[in-house]
C-alpha atoms as a PDB file:
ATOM      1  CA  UNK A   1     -87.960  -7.631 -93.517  1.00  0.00           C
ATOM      2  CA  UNK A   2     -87.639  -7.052 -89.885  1.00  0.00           C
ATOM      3  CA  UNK A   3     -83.748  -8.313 -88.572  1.00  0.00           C
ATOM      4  CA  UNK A   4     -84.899  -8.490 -84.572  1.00  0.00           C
ATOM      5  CA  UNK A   5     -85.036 -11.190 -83.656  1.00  0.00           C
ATOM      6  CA  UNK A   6     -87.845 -10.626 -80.979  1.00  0.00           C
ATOM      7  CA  UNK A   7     -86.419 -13.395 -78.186  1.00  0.00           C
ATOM      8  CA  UNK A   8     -87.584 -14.653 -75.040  1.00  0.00           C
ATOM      9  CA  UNK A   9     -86.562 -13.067 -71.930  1.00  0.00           C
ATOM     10  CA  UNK A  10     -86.047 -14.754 -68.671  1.00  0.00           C
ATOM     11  CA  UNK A  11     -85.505 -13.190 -65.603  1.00  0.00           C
ATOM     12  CA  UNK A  12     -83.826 -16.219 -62.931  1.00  0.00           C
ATOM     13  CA  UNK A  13     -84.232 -14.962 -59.447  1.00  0.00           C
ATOM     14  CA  UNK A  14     -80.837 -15.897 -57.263  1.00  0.00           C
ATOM     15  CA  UNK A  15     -82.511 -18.763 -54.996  1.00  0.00           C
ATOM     16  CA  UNK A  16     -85.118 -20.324 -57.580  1.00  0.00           C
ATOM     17  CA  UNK A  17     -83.091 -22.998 -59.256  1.00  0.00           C
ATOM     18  CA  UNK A  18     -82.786 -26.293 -57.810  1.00  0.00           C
ATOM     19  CA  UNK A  19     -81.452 -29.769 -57.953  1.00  0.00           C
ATOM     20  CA  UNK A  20     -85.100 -30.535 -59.357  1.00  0.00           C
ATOM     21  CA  UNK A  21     -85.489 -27.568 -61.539  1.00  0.00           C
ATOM     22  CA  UNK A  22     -85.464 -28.121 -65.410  1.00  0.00           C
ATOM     23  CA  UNK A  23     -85.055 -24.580 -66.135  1.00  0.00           C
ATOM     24  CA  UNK A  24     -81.753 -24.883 -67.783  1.00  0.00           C
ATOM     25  CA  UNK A  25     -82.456 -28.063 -69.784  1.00  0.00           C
ATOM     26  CA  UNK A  26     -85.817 -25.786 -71.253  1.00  0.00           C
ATOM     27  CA  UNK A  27     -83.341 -23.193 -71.947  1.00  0.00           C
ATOM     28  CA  UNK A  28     -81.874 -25.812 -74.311  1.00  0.00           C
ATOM     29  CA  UNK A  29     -84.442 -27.158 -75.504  1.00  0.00           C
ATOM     30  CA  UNK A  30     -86.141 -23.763 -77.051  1.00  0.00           C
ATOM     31  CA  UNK A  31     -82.541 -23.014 -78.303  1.00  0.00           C
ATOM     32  CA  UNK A  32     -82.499 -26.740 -80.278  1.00  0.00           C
ATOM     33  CA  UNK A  33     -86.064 -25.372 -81.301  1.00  0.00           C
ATOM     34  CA  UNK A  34     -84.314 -22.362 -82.905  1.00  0.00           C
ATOM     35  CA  UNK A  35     -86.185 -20.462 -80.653  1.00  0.00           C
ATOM     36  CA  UNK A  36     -84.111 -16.852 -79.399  1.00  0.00           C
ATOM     37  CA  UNK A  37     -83.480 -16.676 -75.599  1.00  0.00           C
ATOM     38  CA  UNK A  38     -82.071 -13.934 -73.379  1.00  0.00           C
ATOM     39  CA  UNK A  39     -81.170 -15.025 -69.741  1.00  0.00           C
ATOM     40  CA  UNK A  40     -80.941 -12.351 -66.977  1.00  0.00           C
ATOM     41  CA  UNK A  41     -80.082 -13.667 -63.475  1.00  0.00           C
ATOM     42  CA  UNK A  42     -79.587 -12.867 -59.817  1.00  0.00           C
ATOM     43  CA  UNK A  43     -77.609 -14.172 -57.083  1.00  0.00           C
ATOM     44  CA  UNK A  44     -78.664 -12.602 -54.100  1.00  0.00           C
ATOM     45  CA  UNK A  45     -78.199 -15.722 -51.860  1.00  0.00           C
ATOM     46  CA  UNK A  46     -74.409 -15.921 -52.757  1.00  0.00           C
ATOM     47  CA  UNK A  47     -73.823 -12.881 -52.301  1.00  0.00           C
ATOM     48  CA  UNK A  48     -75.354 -12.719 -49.104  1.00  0.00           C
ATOM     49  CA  UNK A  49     -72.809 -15.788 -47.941  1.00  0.00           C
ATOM     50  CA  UNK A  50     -70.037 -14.194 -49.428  1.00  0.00           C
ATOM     51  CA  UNK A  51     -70.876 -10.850 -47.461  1.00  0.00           C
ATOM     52  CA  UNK A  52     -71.005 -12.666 -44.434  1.00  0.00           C
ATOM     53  CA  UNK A  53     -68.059 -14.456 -44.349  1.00  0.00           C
ATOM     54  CA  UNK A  54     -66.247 -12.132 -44.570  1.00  0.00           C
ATOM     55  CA  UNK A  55     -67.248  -9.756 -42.168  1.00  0.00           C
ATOM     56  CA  UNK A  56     -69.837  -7.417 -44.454  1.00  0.00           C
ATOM     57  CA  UNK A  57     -73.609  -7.403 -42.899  1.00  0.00           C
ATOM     58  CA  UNK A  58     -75.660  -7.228 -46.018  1.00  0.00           C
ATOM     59  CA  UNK A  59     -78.461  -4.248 -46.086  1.00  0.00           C
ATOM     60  CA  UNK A  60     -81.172  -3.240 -47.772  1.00  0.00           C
ATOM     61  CA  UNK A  61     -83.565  -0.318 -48.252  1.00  0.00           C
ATOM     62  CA  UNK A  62     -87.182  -0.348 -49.681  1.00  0.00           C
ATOM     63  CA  UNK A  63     -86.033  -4.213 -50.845  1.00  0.00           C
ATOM     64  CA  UNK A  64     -83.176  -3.064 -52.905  1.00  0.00           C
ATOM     65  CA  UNK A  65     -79.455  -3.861 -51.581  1.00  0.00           C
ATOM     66  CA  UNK A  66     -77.467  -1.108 -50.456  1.00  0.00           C
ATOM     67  CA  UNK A  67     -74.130  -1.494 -52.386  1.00  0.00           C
ATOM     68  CA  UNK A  68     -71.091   0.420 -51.249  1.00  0.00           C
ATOM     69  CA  UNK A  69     -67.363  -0.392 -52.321  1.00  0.00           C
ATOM     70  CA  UNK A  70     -67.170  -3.544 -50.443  1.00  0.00           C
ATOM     71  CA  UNK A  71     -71.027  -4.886 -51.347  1.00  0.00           C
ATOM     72  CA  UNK A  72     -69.962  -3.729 -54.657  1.00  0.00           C
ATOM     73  CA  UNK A  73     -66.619  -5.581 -55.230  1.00  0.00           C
ATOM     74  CA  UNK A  74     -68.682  -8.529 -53.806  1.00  0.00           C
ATOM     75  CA  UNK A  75     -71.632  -8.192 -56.212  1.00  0.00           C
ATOM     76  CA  UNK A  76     -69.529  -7.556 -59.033  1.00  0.00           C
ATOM     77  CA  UNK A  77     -67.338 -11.354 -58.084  1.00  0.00           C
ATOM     78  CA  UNK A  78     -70.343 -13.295 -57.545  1.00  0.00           C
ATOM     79  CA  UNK A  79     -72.649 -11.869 -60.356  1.00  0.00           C
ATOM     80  CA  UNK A  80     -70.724 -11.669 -63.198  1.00  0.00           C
ATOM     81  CA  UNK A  81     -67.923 -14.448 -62.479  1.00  0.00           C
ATOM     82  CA  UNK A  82     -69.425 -17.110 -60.350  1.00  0.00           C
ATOM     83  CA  UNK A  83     -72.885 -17.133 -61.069  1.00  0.00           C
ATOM     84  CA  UNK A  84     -72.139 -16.315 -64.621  1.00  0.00           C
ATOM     85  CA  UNK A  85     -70.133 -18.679 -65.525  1.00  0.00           C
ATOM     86  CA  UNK A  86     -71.979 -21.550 -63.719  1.00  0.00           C
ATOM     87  CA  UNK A  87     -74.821 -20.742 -65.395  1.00  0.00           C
ATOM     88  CA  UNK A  88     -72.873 -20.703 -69.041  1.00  0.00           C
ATOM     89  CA  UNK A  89     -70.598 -23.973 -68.032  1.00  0.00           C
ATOM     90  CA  UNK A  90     -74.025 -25.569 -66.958  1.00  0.00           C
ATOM     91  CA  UNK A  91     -75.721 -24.824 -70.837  1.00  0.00           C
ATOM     92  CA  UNK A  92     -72.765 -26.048 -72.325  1.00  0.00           C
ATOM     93  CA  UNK A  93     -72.773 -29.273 -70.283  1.00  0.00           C
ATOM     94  CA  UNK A  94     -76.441 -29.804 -71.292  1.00  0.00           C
ATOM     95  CA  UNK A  95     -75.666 -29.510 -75.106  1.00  0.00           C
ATOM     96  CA  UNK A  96     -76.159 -25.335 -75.600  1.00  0.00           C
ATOM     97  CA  UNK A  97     -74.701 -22.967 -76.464  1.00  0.00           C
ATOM     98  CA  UNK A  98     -74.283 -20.193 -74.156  1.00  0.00           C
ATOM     99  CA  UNK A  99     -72.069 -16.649 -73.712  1.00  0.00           C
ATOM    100  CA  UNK A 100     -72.116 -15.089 -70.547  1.00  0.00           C
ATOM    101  CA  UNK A 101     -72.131 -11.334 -70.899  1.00  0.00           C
ATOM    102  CA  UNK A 102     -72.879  -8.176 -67.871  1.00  0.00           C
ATOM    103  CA  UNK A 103     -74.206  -5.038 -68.372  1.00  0.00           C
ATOM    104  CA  UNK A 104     -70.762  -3.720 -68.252  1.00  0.00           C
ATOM    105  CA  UNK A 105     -69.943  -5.229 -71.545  1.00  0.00           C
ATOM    106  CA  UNK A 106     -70.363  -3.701 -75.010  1.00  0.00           C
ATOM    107  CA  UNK A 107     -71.671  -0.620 -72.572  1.00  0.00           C
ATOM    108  CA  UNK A 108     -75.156  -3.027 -72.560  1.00  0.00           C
ATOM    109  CA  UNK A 109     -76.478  -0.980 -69.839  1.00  0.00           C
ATOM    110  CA  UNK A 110     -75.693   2.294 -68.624  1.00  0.00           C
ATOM    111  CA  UNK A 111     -76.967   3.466 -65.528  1.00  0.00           C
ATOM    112  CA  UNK A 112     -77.018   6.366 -63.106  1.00  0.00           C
ATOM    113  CA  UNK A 113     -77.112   6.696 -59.344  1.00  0.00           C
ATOM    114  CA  UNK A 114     -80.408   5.848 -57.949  1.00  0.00           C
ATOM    115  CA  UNK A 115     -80.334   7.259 -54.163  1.00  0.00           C
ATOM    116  CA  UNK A 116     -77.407   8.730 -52.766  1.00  0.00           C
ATOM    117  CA  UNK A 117     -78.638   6.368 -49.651  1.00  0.00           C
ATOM    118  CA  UNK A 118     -78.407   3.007 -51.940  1.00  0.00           C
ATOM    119  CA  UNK A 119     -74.695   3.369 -52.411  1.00  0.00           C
ATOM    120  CA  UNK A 120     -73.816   1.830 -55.857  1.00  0.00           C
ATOM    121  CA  UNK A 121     -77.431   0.790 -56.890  1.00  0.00           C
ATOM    122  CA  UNK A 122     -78.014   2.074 -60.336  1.00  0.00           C
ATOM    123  CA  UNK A 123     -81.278   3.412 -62.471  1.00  0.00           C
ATOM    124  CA  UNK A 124     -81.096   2.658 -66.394  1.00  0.00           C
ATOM    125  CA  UNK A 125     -80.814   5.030 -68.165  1.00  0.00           C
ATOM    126  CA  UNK A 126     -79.760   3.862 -71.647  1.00  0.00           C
ATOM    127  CA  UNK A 127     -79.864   0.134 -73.157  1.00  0.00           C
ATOM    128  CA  UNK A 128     -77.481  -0.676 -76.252  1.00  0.00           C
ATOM    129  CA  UNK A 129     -78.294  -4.012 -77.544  1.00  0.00           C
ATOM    130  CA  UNK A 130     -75.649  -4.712 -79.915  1.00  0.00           C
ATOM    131  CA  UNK A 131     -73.604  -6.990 -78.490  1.00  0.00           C
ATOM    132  CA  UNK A 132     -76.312  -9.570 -77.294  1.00  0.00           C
ATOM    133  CA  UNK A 133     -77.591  -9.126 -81.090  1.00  0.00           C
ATOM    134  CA  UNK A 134     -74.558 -10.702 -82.305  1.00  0.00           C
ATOM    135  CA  UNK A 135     -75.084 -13.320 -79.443  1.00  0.00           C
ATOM    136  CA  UNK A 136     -78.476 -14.112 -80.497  1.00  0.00           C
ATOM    137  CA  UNK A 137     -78.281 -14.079 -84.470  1.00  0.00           C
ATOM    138  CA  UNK A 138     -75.135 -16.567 -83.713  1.00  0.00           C
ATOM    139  CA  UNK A 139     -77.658 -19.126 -82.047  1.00  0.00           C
ATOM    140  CA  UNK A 140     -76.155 -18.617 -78.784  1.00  0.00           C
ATOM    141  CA  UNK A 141     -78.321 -17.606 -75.392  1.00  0.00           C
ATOM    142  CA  UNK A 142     -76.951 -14.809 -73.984  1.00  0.00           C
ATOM    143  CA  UNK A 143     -76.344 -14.657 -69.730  1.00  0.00           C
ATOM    144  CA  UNK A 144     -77.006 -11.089 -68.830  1.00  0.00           C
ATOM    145  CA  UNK A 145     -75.510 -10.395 -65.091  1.00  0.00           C
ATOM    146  CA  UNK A 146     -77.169  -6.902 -63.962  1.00  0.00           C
ATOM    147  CA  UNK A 147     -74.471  -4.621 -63.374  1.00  0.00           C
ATOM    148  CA  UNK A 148     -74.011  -1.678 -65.378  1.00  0.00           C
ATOM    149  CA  UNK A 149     -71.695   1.532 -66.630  1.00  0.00           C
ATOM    150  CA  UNK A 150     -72.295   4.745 -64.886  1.00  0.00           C
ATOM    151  CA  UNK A 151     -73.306   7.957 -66.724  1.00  0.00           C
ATOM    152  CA  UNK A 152     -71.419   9.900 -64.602  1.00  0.00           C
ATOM    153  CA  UNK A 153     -68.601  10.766 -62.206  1.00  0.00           C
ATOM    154  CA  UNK A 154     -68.798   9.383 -58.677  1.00  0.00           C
ATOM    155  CA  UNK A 155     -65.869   9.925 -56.121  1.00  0.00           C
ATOM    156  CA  UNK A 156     -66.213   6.094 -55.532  1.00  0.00           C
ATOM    157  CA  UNK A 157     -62.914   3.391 -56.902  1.00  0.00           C
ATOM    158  CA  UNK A 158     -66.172   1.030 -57.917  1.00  0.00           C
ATOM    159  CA  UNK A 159     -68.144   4.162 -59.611  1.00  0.00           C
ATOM    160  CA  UNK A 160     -67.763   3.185 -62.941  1.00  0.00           C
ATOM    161  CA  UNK A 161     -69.697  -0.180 -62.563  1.00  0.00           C
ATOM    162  CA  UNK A 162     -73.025   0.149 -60.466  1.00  0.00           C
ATOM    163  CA  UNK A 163     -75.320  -2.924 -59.031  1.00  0.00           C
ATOM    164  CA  UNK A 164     -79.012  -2.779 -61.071  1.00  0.00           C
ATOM    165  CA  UNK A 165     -81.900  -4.408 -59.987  1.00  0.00           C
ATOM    166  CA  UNK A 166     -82.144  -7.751 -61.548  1.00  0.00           C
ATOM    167  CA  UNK A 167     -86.060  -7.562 -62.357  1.00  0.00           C
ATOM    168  CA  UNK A 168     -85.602  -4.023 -64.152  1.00  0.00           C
ATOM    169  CA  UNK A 169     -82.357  -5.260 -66.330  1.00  0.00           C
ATOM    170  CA  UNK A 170     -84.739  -7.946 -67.636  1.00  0.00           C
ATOM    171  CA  UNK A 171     -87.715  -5.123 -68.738  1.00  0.00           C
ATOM    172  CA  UNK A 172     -85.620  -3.010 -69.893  1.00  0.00           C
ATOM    173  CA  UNK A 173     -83.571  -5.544 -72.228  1.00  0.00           C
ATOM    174  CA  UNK A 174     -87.326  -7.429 -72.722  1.00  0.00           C
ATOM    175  CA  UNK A 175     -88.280  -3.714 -73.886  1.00  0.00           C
ATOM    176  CA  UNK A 176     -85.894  -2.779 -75.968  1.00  0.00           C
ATOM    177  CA  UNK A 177     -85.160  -5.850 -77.866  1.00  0.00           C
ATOM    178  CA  UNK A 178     -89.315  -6.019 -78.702  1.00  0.00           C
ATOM    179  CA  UNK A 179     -89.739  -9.806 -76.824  1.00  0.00           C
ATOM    180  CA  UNK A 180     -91.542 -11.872 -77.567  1.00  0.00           C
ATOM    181  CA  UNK A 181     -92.149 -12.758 -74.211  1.00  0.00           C
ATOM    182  CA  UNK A 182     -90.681 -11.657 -70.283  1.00  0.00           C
ATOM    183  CA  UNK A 183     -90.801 -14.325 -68.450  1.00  0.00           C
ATOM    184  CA  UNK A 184     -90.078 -14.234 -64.640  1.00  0.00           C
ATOM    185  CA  UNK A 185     -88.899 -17.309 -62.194  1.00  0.00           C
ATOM    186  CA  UNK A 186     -88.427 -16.488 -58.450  1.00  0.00           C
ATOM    187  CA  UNK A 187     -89.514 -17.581 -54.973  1.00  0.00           C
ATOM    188  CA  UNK A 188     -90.172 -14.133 -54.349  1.00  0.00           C
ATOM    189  CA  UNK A 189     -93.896 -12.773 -54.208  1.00  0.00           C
ATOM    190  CA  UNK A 190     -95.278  -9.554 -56.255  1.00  0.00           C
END
């Protein structure tokens, strides 16, 4: 008998959930359903307006933000604290059950430098799914924010967490978990 649980994987893009959005409350619903789900989400917008006030200019290269220690420390507050935890609070409030979890935890994802010239943007490199398993068989939805461990050494203070594309977290966990479905939401074309 196979113990996977094969869930669905959903990929929220940073800007896509609105006052009229049901997103959340169909989160719920496939949960009362006894149906597995795996959230991975963005934030780019907040942390873009938490940049800029106060005093970081936000860049990006080829689409992907350039993260050094600053952009980092800023990424790593927004994504998994206040986004996070919004998101989780929200389930809760709706009648679910939710943990939020980041890459960082249970070593979930472990990355390496991407491009010397992205800063602290990290490439997977390994995916350990056992603490979202236990998340999952206990009925609860995992929140996946996408930061991850780094492989290596870097001379950075931030260098052992590093900022992973959203979009890729969510494939790679989709992947490795066998999904059932991967399932993206965002305003953003391609």
């Amino acid at each position: 008998m196979d113990s996977k649980l094969h869930p669905i994987v959903v990929k929220i893009g940073g800007s896509t959930l609105g006052s009229d959005d049901t997103t959340l409350q169909d989160l719920v619903e496939l949960q009362r359903q006894s149906c597995p789900v795996l959230v991975v989400h963005g934030g780019g917008p907040i942390i873009n307006q938490w940049a800029k006030s106060i005093g970081v200019r936000p860049r990006f290269v080829r689409g992907l933000r350039v993260t050094d220690d600053p952009t980092m420390e800023i990424v790593l507050a927004v994504l998994a604290g206040q986004v996070n935890k919004r998101l989780v609070a929200s389930i809760q409030r709706l009648g679910g059950e939710a943990v939020g979890v980041s890459g960082v935890d249970g070593g979930l994802i472990q990355a390496q430098v991407r491009d010397p010239e992205m800063g602290l943007v990290g490439e997977i490199v390994d995916v350990r799914t056992s603490v979202v398993d236990r998340i999952l068989r206990d009925g609860a939805i995992p929140f996946v924010a996408p930061i991850a461990l780094s492989d290596g050494l870097l001379s950075s203070k931030s260098a052992m967490i590093l900022n992973v594309n959203g979009d890729t977290v969510a494939g790679a966990l989709a992947a490795t978990l066998s999904a059932k479905s991967l399932i993206f939401l965002t305003d953003v074309e391609g």
